[in-house]
PDB file of N, CA and C in Angstrom:
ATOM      1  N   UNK A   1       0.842  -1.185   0.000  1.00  0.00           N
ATOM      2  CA  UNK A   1       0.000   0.000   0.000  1.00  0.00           C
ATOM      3  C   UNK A   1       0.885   1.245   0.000  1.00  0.00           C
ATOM      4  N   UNK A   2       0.506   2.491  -0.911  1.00  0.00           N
ATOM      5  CA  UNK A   2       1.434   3.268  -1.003  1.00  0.00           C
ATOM      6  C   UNK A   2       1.002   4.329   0.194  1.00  0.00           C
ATOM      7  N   UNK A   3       1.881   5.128   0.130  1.00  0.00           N
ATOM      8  CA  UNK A   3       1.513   6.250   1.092  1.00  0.00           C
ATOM      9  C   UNK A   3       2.179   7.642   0.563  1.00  0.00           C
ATOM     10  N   UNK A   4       1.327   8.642   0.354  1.00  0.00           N
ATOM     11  CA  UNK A   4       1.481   9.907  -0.409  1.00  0.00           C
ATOM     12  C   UNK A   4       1.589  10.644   0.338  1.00  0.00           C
ATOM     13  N   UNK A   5       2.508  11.945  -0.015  1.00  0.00           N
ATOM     14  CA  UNK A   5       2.390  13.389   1.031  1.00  0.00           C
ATOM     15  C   UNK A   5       3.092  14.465  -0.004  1.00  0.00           C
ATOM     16  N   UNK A   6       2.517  15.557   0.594  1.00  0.00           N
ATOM     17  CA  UNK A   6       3.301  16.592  -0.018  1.00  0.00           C
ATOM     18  C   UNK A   6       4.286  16.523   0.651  1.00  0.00           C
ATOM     19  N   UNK A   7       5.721  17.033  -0.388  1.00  0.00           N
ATOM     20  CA  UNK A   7       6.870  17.530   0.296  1.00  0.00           C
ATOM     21  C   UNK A   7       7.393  18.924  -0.719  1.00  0.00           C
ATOM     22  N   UNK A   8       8.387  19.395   0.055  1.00  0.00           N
ATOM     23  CA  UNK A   8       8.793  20.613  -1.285  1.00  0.00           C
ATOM     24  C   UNK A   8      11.025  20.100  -0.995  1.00  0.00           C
ATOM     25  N   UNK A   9      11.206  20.168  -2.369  1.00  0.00           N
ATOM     26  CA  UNK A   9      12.109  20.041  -2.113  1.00  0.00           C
ATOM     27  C   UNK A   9      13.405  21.430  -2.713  1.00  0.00           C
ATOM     28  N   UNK A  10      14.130  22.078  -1.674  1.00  0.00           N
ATOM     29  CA  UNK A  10      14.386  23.574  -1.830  1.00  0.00           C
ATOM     30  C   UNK A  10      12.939  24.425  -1.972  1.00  0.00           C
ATOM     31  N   UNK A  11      12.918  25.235  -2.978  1.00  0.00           N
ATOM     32  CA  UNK A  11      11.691  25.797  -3.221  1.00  0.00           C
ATOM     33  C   UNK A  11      10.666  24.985  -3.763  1.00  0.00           C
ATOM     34  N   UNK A  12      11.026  24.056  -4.288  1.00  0.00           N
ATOM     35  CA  UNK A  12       9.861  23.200  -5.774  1.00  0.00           C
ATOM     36  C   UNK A  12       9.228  22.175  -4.593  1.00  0.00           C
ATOM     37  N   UNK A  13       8.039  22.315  -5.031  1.00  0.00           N
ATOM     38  CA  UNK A  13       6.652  21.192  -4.849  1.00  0.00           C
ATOM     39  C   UNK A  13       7.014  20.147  -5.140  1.00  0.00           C
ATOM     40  N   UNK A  14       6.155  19.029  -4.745  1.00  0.00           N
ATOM     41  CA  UNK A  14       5.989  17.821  -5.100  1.00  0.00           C
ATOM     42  C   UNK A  14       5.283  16.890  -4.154  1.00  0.00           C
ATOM     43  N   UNK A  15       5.623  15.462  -4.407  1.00  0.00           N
ATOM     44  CA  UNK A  15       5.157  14.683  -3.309  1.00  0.00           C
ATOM     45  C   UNK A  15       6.269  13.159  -3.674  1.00  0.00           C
ATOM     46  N   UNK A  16       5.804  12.797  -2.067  1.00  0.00           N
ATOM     47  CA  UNK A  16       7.180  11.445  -1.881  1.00  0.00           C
ATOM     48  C   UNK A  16       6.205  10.486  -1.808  1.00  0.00           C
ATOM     49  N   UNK A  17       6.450   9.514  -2.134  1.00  0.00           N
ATOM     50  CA  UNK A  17       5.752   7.961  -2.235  1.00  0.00           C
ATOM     51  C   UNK A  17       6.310   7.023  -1.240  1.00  0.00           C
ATOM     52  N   UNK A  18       5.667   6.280  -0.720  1.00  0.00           N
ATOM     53  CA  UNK A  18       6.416   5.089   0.113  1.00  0.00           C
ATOM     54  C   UNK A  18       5.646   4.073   0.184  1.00  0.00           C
ATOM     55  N   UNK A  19       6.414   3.054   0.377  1.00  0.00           N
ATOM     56  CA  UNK A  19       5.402   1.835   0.406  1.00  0.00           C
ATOM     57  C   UNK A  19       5.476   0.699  -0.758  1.00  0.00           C
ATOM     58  N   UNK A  20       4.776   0.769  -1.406  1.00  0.00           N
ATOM     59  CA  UNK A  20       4.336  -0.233  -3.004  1.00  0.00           C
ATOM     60  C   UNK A  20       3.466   0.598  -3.466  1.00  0.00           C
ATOM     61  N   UNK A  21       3.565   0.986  -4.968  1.00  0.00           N
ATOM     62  CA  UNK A  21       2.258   1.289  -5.720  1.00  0.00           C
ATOM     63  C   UNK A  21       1.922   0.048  -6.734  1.00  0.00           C
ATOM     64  N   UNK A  22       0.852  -0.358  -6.612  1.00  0.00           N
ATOM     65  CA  UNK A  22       0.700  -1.041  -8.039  1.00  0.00           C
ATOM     66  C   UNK A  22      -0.953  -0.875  -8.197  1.00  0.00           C
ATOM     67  N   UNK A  23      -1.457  -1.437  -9.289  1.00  0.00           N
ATOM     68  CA  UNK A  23      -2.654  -1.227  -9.729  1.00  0.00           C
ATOM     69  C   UNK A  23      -3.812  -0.477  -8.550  1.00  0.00           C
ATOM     70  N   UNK A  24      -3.883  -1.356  -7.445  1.00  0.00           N
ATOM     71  CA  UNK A  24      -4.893  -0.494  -6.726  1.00  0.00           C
ATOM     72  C   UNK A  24      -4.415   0.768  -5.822  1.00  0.00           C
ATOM     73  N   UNK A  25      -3.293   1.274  -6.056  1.00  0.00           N
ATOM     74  CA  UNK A  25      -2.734   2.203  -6.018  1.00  0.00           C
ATOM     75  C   UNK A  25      -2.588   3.489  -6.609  1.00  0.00           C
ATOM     76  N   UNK A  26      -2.488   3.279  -8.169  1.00  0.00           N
ATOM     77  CA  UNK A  26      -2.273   3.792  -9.018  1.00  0.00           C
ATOM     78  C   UNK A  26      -3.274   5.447  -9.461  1.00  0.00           C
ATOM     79  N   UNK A  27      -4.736   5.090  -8.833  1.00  0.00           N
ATOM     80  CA  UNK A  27      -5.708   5.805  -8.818  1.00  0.00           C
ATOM     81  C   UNK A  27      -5.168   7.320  -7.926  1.00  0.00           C
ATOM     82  N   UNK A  28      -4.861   6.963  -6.325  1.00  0.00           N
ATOM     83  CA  UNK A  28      -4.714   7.422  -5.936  1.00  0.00           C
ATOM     84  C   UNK A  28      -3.607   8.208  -5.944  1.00  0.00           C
ATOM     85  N   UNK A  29      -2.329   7.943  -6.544  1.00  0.00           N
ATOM     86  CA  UNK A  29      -0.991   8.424  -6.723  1.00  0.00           C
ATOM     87  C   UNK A  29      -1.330   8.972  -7.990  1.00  0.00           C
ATOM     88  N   UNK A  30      -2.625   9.312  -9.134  1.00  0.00           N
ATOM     89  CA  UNK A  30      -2.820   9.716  -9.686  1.00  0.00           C
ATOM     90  C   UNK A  30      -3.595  11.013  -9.512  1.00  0.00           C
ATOM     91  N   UNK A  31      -4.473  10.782  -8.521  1.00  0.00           N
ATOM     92  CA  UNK A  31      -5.027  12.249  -8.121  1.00  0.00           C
ATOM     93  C   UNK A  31      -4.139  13.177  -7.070  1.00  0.00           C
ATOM     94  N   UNK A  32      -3.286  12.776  -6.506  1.00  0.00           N
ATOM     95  CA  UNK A  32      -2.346  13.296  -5.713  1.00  0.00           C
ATOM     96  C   UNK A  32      -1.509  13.878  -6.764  1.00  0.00           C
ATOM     97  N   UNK A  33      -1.308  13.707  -7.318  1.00  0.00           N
ATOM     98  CA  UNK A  33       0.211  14.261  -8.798  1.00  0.00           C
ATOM     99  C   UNK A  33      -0.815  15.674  -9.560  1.00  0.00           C
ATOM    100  N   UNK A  34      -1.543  14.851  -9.665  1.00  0.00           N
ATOM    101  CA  UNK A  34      -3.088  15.860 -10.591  1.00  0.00           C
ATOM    102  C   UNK A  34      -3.316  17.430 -10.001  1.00  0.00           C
ATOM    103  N   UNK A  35      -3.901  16.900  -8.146  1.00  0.00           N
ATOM    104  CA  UNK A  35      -3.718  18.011  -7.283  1.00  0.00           C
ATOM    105  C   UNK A  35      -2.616  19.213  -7.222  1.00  0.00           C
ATOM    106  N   UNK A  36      -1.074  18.304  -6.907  1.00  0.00           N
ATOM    107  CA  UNK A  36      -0.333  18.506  -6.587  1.00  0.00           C
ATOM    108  C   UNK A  36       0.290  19.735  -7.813  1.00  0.00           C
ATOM    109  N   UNK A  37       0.505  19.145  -9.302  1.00  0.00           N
ATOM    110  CA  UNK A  37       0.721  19.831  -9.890  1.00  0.00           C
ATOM    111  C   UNK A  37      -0.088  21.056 -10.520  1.00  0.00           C
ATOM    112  N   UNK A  38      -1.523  20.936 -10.578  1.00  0.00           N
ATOM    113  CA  UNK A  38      -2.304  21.516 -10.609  1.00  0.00           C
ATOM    114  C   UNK A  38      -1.924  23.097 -10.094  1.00  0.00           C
ATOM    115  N   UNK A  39      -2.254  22.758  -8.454  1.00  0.00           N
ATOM    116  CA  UNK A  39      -1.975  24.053  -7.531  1.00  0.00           C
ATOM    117  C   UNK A  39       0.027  24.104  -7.254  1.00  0.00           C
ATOM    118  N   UNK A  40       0.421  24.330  -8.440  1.00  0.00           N
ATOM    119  CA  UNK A  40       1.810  24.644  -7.937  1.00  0.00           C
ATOM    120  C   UNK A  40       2.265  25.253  -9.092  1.00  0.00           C
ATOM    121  N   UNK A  41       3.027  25.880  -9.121  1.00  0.00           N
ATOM    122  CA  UNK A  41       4.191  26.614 -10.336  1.00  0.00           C
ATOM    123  C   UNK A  41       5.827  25.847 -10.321  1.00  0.00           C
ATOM    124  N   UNK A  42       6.526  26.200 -11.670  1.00  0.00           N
ATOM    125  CA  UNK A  42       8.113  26.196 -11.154  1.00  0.00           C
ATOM    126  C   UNK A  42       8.468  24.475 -11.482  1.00  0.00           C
ATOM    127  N   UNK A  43       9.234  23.976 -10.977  1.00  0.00           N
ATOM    128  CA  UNK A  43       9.860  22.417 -11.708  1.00  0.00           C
ATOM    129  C   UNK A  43       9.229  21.948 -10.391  1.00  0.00           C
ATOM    130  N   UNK A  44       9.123  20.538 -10.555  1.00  0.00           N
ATOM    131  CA  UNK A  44       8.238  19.453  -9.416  1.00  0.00           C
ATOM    132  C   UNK A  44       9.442  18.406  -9.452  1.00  0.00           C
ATOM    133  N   UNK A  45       8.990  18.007  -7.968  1.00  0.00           N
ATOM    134  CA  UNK A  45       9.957  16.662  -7.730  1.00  0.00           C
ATOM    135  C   UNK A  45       9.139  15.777  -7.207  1.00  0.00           C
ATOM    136  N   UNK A  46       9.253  14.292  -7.707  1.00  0.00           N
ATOM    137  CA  UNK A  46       8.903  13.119  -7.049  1.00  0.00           C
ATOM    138  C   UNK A  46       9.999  12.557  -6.196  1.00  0.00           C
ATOM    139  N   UNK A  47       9.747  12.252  -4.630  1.00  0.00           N
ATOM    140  CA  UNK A  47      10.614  11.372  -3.945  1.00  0.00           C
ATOM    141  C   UNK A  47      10.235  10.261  -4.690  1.00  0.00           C
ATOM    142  N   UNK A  48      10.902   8.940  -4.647  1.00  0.00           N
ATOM    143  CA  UNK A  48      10.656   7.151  -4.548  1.00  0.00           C
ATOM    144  C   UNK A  48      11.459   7.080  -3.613  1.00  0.00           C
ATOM    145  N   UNK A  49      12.170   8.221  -2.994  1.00  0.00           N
ATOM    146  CA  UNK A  49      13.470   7.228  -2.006  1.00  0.00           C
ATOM    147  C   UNK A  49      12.592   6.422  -1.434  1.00  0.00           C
ATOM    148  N   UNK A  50      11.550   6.324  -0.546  1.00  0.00           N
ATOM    149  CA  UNK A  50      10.916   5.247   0.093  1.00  0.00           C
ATOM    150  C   UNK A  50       9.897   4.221  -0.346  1.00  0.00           C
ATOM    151  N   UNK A  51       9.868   4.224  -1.725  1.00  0.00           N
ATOM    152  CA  UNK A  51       9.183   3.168  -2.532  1.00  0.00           C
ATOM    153  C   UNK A  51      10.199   2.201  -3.049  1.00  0.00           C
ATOM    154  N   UNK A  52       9.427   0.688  -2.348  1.00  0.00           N
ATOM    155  CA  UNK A  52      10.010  -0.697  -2.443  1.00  0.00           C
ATOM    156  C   UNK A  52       9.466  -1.093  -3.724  1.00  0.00           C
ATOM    157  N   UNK A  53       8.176  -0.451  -4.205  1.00  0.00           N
ATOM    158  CA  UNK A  53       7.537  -1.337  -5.908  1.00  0.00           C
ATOM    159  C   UNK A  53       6.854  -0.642  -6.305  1.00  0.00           C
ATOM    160  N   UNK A  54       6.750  -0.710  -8.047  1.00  0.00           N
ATOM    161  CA  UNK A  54       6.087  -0.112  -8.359  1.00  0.00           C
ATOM    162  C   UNK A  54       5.673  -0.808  -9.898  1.00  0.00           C
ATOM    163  N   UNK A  55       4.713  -1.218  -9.950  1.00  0.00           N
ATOM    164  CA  UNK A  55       4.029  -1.568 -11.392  1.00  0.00           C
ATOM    165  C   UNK A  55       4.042  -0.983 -12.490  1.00  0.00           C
ATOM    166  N   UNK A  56       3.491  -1.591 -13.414  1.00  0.00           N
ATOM    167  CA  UNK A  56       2.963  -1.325 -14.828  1.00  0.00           C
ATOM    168  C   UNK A  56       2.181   0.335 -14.612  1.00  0.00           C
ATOM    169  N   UNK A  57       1.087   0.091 -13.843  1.00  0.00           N
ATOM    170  CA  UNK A  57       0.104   1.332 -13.528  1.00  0.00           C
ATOM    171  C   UNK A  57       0.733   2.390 -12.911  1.00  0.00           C
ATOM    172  N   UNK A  58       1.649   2.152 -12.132  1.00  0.00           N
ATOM    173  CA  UNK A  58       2.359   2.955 -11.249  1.00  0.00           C
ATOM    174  C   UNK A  58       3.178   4.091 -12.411  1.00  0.00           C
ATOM    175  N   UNK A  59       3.842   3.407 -12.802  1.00  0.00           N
ATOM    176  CA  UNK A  59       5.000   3.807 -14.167  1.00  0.00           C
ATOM    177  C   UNK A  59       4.152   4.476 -15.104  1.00  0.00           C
ATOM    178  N   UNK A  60       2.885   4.263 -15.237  1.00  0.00           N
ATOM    179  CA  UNK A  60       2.057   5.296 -16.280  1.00  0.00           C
ATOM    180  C   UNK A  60       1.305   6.306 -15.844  1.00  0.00           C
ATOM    181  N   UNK A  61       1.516   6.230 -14.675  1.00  0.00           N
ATOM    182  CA  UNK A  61       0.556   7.509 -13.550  1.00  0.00           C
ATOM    183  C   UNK A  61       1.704   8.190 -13.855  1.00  0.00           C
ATOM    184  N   UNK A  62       3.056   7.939 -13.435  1.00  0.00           N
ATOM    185  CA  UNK A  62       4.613   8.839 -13.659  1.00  0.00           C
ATOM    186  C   UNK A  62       4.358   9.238 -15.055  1.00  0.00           C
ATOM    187  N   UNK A  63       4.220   8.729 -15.856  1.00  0.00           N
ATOM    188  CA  UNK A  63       4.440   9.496 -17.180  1.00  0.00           C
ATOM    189  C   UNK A  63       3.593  10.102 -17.409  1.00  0.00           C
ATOM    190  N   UNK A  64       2.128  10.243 -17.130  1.00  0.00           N
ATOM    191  CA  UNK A  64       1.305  10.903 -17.806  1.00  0.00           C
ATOM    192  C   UNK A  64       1.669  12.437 -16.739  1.00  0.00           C
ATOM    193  N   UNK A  65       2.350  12.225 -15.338  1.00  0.00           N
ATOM    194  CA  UNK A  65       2.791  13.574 -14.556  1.00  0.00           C
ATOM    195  C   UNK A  65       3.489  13.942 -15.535  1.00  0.00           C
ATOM    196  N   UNK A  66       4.666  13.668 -16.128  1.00  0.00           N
ATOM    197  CA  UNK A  66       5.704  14.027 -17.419  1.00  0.00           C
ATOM    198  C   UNK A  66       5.395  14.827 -18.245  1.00  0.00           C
ATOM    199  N   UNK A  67       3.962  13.935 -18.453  1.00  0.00           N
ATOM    200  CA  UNK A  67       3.498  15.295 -19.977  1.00  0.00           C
ATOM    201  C   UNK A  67       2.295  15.751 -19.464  1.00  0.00           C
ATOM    202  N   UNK A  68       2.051  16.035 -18.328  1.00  0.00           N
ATOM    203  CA  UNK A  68       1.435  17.500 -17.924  1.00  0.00           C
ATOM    204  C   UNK A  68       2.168  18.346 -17.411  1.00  0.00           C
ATOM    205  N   UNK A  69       3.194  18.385 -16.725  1.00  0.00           N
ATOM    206  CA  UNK A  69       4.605  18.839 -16.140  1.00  0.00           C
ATOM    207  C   UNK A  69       5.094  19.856 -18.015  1.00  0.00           C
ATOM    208  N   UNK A  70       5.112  18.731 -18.893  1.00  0.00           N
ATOM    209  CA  UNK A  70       5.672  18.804 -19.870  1.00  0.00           C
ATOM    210  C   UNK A  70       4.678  19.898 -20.593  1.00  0.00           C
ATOM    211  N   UNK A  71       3.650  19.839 -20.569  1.00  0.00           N
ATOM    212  CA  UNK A  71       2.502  20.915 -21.677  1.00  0.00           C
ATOM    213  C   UNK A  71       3.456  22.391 -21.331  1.00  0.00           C
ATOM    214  N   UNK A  72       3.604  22.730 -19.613  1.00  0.00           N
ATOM    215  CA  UNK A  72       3.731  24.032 -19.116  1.00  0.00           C
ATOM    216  C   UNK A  72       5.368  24.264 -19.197  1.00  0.00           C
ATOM    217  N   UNK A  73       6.002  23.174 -19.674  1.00  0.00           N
ATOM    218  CA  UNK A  73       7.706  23.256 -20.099  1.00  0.00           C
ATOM    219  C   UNK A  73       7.704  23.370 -18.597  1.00  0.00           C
ATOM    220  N   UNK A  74       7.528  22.636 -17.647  1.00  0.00           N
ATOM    221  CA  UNK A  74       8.241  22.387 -16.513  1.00  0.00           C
ATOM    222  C   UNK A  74       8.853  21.138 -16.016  1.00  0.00           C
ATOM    223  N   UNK A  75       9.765  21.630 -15.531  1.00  0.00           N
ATOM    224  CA  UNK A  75      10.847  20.178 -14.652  1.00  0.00           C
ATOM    225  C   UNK A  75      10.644  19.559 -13.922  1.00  0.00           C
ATOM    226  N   UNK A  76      10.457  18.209 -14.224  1.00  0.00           N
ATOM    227  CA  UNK A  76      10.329  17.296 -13.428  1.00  0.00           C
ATOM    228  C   UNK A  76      11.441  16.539 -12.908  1.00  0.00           C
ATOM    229  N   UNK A  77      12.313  16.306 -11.705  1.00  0.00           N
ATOM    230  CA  UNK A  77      13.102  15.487 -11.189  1.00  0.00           C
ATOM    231  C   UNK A  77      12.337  14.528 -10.104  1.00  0.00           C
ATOM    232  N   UNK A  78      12.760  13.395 -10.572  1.00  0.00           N
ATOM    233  CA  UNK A  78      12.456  12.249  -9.963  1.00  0.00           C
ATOM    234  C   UNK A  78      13.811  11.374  -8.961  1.00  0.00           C
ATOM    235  N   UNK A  79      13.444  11.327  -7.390  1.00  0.00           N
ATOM    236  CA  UNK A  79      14.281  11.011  -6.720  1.00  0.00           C
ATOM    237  C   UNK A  79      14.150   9.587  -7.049  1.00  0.00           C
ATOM    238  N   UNK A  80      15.072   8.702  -7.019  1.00  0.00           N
ATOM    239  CA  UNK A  80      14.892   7.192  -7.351  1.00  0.00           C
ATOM    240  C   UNK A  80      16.291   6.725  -7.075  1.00  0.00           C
ATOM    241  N   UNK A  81      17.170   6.518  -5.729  1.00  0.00           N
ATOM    242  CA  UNK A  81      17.944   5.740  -5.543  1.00  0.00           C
ATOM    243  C   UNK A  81      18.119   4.620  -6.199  1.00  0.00           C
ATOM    244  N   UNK A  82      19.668   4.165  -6.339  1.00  0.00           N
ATOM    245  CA  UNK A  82      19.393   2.880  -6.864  1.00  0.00           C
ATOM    246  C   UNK A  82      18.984   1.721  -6.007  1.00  0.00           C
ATOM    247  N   UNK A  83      18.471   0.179  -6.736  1.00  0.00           N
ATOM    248  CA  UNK A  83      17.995  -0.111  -6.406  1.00  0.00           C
ATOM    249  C   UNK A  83      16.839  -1.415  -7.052  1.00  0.00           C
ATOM    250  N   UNK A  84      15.633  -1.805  -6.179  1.00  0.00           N
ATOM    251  CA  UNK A  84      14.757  -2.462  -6.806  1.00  0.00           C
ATOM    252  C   UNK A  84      13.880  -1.284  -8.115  1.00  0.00           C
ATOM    253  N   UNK A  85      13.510  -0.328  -7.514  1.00  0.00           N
ATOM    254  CA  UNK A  85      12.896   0.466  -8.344  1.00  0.00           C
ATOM    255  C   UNK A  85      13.370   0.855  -9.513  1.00  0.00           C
ATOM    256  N   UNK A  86      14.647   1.452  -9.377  1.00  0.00           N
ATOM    257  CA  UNK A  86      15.548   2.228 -10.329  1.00  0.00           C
ATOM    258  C   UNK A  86      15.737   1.287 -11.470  1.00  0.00           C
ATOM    259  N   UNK A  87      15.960   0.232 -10.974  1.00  0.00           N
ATOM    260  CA  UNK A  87      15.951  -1.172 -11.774  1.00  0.00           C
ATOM    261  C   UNK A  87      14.598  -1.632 -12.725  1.00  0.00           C
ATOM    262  N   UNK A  88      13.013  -0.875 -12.356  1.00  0.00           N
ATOM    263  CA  UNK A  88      12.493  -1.125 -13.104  1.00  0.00           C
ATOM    264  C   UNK A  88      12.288   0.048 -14.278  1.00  0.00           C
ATOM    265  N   UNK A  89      12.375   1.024 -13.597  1.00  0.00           N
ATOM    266  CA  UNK A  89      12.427   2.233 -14.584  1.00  0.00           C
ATOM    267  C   UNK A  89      13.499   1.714 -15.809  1.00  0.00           C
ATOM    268  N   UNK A  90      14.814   1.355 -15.728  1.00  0.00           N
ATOM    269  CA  UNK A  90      16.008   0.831 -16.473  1.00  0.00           C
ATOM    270  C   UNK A  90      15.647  -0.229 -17.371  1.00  0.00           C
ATOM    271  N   UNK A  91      14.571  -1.285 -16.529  1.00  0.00           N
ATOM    272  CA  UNK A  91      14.126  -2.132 -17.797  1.00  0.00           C
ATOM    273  C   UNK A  91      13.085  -2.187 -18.800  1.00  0.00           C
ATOM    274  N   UNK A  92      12.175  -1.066 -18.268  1.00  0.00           N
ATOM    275  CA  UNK A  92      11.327  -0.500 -19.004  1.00  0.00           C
ATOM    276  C   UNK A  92      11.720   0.900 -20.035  1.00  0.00           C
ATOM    277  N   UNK A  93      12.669   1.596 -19.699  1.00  0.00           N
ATOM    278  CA  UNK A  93      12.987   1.829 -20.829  1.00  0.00           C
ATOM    279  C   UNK A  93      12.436   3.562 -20.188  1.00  0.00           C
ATOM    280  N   UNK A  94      12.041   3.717 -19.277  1.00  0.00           N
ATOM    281  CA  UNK A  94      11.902   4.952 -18.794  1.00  0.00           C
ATOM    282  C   UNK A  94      12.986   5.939 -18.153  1.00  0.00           C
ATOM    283  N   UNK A  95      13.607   4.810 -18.037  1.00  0.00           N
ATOM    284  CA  UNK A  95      14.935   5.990 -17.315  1.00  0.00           C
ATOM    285  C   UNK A  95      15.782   6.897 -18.403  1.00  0.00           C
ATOM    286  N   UNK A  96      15.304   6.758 -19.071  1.00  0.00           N
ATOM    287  CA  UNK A  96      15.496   8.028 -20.637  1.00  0.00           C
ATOM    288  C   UNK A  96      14.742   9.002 -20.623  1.00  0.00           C
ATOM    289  N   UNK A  97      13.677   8.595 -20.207  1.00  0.00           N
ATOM    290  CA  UNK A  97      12.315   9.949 -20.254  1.00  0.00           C
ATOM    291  C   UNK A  97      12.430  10.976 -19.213  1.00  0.00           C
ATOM    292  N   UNK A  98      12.779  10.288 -17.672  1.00  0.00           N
ATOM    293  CA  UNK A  98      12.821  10.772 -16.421  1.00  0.00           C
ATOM    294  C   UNK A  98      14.376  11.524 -16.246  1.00  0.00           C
ATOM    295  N   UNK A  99      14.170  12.678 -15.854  1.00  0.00           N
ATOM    296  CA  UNK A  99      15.135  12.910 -14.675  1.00  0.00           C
ATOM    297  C   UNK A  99      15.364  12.464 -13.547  1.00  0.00           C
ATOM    298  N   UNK A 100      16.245  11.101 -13.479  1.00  0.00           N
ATOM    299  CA  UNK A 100      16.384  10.628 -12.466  1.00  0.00           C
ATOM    300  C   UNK A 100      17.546  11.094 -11.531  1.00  0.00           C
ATOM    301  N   UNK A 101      17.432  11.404 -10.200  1.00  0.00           N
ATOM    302  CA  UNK A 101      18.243  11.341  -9.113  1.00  0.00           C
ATOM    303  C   UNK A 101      18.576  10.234  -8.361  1.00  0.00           C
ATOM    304  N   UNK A 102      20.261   9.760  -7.590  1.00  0.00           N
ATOM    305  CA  UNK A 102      19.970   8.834  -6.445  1.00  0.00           C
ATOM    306  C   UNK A 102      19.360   9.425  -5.305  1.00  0.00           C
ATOM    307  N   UNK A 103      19.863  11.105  -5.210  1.00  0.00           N
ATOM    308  CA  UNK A 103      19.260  11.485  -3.562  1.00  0.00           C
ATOM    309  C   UNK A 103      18.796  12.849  -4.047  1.00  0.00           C
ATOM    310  N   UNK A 104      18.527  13.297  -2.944  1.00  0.00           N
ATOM    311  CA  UNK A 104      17.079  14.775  -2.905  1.00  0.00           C
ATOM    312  C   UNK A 104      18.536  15.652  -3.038  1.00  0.00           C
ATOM    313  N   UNK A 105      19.434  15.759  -2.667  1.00  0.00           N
ATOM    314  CA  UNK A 105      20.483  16.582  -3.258  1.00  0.00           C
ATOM    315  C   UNK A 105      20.657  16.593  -4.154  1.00  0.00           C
ATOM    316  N   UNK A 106      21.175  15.605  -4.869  1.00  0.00           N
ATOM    317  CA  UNK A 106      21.673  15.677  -6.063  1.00  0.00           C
ATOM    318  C   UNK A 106      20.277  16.084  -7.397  1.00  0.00           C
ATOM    319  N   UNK A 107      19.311  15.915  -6.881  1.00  0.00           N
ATOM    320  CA  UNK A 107      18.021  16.303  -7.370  1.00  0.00           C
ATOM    321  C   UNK A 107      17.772  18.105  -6.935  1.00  0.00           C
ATOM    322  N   UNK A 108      18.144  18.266  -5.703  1.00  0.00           N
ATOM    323  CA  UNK A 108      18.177  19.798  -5.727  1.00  0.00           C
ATOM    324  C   UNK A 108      19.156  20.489  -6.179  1.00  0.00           C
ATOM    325  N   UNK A 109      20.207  19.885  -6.588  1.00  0.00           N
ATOM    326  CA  UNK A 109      20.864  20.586  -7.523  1.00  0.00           C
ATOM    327  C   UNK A 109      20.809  21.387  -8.444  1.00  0.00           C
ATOM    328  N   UNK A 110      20.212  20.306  -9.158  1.00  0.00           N
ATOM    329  CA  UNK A 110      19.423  20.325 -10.689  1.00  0.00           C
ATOM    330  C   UNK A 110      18.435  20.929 -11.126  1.00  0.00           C
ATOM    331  N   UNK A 111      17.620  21.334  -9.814  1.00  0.00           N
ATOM    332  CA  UNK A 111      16.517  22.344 -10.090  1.00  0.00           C
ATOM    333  C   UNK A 111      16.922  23.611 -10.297  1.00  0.00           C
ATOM    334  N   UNK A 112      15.977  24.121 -11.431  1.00  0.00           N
ATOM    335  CA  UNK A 112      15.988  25.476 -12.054  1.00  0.00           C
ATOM    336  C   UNK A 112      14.802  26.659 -11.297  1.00  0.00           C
ATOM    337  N   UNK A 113      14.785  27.344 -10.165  1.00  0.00           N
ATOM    338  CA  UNK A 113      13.772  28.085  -9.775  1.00  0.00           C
ATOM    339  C   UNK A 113      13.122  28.363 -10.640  1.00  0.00           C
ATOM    340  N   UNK A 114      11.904  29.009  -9.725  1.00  0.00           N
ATOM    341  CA  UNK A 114      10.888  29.253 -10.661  1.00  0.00           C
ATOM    342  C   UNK A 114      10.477  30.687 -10.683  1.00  0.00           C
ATOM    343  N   UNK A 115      10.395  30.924 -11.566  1.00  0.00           N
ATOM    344  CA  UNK A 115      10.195  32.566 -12.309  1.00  0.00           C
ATOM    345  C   UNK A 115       9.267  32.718 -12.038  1.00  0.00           C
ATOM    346  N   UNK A 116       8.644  33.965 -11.840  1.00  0.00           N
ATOM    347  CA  UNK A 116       7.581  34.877 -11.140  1.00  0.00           C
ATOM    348  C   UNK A 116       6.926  35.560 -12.650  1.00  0.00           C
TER     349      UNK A 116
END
């Protein structure tokens, strides 16, 4: 069972995942991203540091954040230690699409503030 929250990482929004997402999950880590990006400006970050799994459904809730992130030309960094996870993003063929991070540093690095 996953478990969602807002977090902000430096200035930028987002939310961290923990737990497992998979199919009966997927709903909910979908309206949370929806919300989330919705009411926010500037580049977004997803934690996974604390997600052990994540499915088929899981991985397409992430992408469809991508290209709504993507309509408004904003940045998305995705925290994703290596790992079980990182490992599925890699065999699916997503870790090309994503800005992936191992840690929330090296992910706040990389963020570009957000213009007023």
């Amino acid at each position: 069972m996953a478990r969602i929250r807002d977090v902000k990482l430096e200035n930028a929004p987002g939310v961290a995942v923990k737990g497992d997402v998979d199919i009966a999950d997927a709903r909910a880590l979908e309206d949370a991203l929806q919300k989330a990006i919705i009411t926010s400006v500037g580049a977004f970050v997803i934690d996974l540091s604390d997600l052990e799994f994540i499915d088929s459904s899981g991985l397409h809730v992430l992408h469809r954040a991508r290209d709504l992130l993507g309509r408004e030309d904003r940045q998305l960094a995705v925290v994703c230690p290596h790992g079980p996870v990182r490992r599925i993003f890699e065999l699916s063929g997503l870790s090309e699409l994503f800005a992936l991070f191992a840690t929330r540093e090296e992910a706040a690095a990389a963020l570009v503030p957000a213009t007023d």
